[in-house]
Protein backbone atom coordinates (compact mmCIF):
# COMPACT_ATOMS: atom_id res chain seq x y z
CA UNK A 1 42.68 -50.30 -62.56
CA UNK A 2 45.45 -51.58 -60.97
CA UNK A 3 45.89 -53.26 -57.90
CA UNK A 4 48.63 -50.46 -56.87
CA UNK A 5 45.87 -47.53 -57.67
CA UNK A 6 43.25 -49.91 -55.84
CA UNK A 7 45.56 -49.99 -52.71
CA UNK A 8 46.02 -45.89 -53.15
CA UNK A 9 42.90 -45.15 -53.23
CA UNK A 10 41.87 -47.42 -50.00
CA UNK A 11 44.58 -45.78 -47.85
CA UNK A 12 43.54 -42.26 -49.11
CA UNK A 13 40.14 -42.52 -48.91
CA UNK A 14 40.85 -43.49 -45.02
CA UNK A 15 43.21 -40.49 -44.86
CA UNK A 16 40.31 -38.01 -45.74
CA UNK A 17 40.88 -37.19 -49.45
CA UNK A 18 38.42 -36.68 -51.56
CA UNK A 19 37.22 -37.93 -54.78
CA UNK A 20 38.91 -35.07 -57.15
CA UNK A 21 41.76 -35.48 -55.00
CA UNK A 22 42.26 -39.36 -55.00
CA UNK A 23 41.48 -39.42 -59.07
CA UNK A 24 44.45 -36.91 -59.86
CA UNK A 25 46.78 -38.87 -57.79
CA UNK A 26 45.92 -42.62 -58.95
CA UNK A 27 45.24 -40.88 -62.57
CA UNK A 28 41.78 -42.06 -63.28
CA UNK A 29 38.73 -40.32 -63.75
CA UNK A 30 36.70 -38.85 -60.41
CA UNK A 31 33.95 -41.37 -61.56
CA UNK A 32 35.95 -44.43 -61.61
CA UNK A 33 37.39 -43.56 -58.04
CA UNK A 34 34.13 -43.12 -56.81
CA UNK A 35 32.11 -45.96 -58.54
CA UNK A 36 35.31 -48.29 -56.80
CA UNK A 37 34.37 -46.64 -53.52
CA UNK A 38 31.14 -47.55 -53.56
CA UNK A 39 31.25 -50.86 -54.43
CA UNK A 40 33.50 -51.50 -51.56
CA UNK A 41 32.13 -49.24 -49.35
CA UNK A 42 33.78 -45.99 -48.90
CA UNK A 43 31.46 -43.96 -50.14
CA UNK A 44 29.88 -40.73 -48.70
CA UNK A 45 31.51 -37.79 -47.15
CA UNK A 46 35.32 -37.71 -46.39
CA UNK A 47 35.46 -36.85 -43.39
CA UNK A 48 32.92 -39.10 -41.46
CA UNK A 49 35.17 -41.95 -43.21
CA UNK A 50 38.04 -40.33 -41.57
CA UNK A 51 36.34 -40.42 -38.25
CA UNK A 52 35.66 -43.91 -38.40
CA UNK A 53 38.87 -44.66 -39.82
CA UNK A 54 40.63 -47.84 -38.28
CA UNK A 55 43.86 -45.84 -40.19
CA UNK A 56 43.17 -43.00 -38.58
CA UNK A 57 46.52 -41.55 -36.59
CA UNK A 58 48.02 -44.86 -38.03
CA UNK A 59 49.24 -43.51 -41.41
CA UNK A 60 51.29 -40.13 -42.26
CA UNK A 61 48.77 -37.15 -43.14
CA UNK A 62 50.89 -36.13 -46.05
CA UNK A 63 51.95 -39.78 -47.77
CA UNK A 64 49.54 -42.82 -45.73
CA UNK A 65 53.08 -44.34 -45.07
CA UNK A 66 52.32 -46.54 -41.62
CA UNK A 67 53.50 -44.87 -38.37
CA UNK A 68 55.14 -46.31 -35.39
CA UNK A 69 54.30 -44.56 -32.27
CA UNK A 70 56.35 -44.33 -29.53
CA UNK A 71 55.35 -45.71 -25.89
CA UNK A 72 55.02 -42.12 -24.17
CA UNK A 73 54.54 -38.89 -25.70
CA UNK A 74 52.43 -37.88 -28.22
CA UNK A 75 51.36 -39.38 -31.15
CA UNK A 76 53.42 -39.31 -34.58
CA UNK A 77 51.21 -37.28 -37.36
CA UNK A 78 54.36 -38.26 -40.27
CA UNK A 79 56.21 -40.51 -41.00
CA UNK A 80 59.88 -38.88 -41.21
CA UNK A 81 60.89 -34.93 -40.77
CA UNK A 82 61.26 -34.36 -44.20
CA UNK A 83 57.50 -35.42 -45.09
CA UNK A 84 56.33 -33.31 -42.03
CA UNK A 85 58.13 -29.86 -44.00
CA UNK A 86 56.62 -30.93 -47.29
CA UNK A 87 53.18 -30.93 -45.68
CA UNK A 88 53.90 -27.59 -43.76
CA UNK A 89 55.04 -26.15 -47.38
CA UNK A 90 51.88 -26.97 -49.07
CA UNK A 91 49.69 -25.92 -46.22
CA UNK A 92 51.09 -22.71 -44.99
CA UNK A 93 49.47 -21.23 -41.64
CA UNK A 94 47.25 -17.99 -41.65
CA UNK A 95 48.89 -14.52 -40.98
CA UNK A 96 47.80 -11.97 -38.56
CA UNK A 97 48.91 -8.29 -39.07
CA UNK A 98 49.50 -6.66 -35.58
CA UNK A 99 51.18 -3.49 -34.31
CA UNK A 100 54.00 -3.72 -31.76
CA UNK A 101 52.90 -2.66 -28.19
CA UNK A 102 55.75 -1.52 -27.57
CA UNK A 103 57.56 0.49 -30.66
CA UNK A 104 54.03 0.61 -32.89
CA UNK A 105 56.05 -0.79 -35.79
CA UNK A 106 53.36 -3.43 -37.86
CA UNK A 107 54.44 -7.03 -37.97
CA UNK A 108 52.98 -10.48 -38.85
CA UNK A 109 52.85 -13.13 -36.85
CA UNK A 110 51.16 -16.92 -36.99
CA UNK A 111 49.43 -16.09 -33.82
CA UNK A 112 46.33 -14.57 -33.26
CA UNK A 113 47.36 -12.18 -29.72
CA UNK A 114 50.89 -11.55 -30.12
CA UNK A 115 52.05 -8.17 -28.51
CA UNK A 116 55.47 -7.23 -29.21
CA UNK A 117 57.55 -7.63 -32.79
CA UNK A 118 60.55 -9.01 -30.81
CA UNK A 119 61.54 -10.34 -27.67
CA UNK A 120 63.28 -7.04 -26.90
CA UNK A 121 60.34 -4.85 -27.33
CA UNK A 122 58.92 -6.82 -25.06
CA UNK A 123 61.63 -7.16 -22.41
CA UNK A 124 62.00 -2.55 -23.01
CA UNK A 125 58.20 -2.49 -22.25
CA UNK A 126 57.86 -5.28 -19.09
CA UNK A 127 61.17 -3.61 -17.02
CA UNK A 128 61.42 -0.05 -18.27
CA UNK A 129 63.49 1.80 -15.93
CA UNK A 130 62.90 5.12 -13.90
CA UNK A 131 65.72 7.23 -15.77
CA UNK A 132 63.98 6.67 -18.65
CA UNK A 133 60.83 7.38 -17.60
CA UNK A 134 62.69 10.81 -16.76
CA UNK A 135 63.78 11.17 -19.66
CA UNK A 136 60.61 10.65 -21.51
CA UNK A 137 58.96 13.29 -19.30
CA UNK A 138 61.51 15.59 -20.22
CA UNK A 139 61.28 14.96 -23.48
CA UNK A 140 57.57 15.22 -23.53
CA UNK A 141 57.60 18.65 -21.77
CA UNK A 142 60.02 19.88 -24.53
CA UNK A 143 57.04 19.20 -26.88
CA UNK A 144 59.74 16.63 -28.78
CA UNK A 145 58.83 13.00 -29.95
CA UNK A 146 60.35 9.96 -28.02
CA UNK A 147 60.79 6.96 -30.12
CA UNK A 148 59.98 3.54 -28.65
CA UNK A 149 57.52 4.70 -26.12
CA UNK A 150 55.82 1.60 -24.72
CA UNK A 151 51.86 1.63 -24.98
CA UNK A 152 50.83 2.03 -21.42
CA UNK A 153 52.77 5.34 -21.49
CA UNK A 154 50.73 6.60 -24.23
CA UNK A 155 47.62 5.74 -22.59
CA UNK A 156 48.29 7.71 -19.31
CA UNK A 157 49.24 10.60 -21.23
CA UNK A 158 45.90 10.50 -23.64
């Protein structure tokens, strides 16, 4: 083992990684990495290491490359933009399917309580005017279907 893949392991064994993980990156067997970890005491589970971690919010999540944080503001998590978008790539956020409040039309979104597919369905629904609230009711009398009728609308009439 080299002292390159020693260093490596060290600095992601503080990062959280875990023994599978560490091995396929320093390319040794899961054994060896863990053997080396306990003998100099980083042994056990990953993430109570983490928590005691005098690297931890020191080093960039993605590569362990040191971080300087700034005086104000909140702490860095990577080290440059570019790592930041890797990470993002390889850990892509969960999708919620919803249906527009507004026009009923499904959509995805990262967020768990979004309303509205766009920010004009939901500026139709918050100020919808009088004429065309007449001109649903008119339409509604007819017996005809209205497209874009906003929820609450549908809900008085039910």
């Amino acid at each position: 083992m080299t002292e390159e893949q020693r260093e490596l392991i060290v600095k992601m064994r503080h990062l959280g990684y875990g023994y599978r993980r560490i091995a396929d990156k320093v390319e040794l067997s899961r054994d060896i990495v863990r053997n080396y970890c306990k003998k100099i005491g980083l042994d056990g589970r990953a993430d109570d290491i983490l928590k005691s971690s005098k690297y931890e919010g020191n080093v960039c999540i993605r590569c362990g490359a040191p971080l300087v944080h700034p005086p104000t503001g909140r702490k860095r998590k990577y080290c440059s933009l570019s790592c930041k978008r890797k990470w993002e790539a390889q850990h892509p956020k969960k999708e919620y399917a919803h249906q527009c409040k507004m026009c009923g039309k499904s959509f995805k979104s990262t967020t768990k309580n979004q309303k509205y597919c766009s920010h004009d369905c939901y500026i139709e629904d918050r100020f919808y005017k009088n004429e065309q609230m007449a001109y649903l009711i008119e339409q509604l009398k007819k017996g005809e279907k209205v497209e874009k009728t906003p929820q609450w609308i549908k809900d008085l009439l039910e």
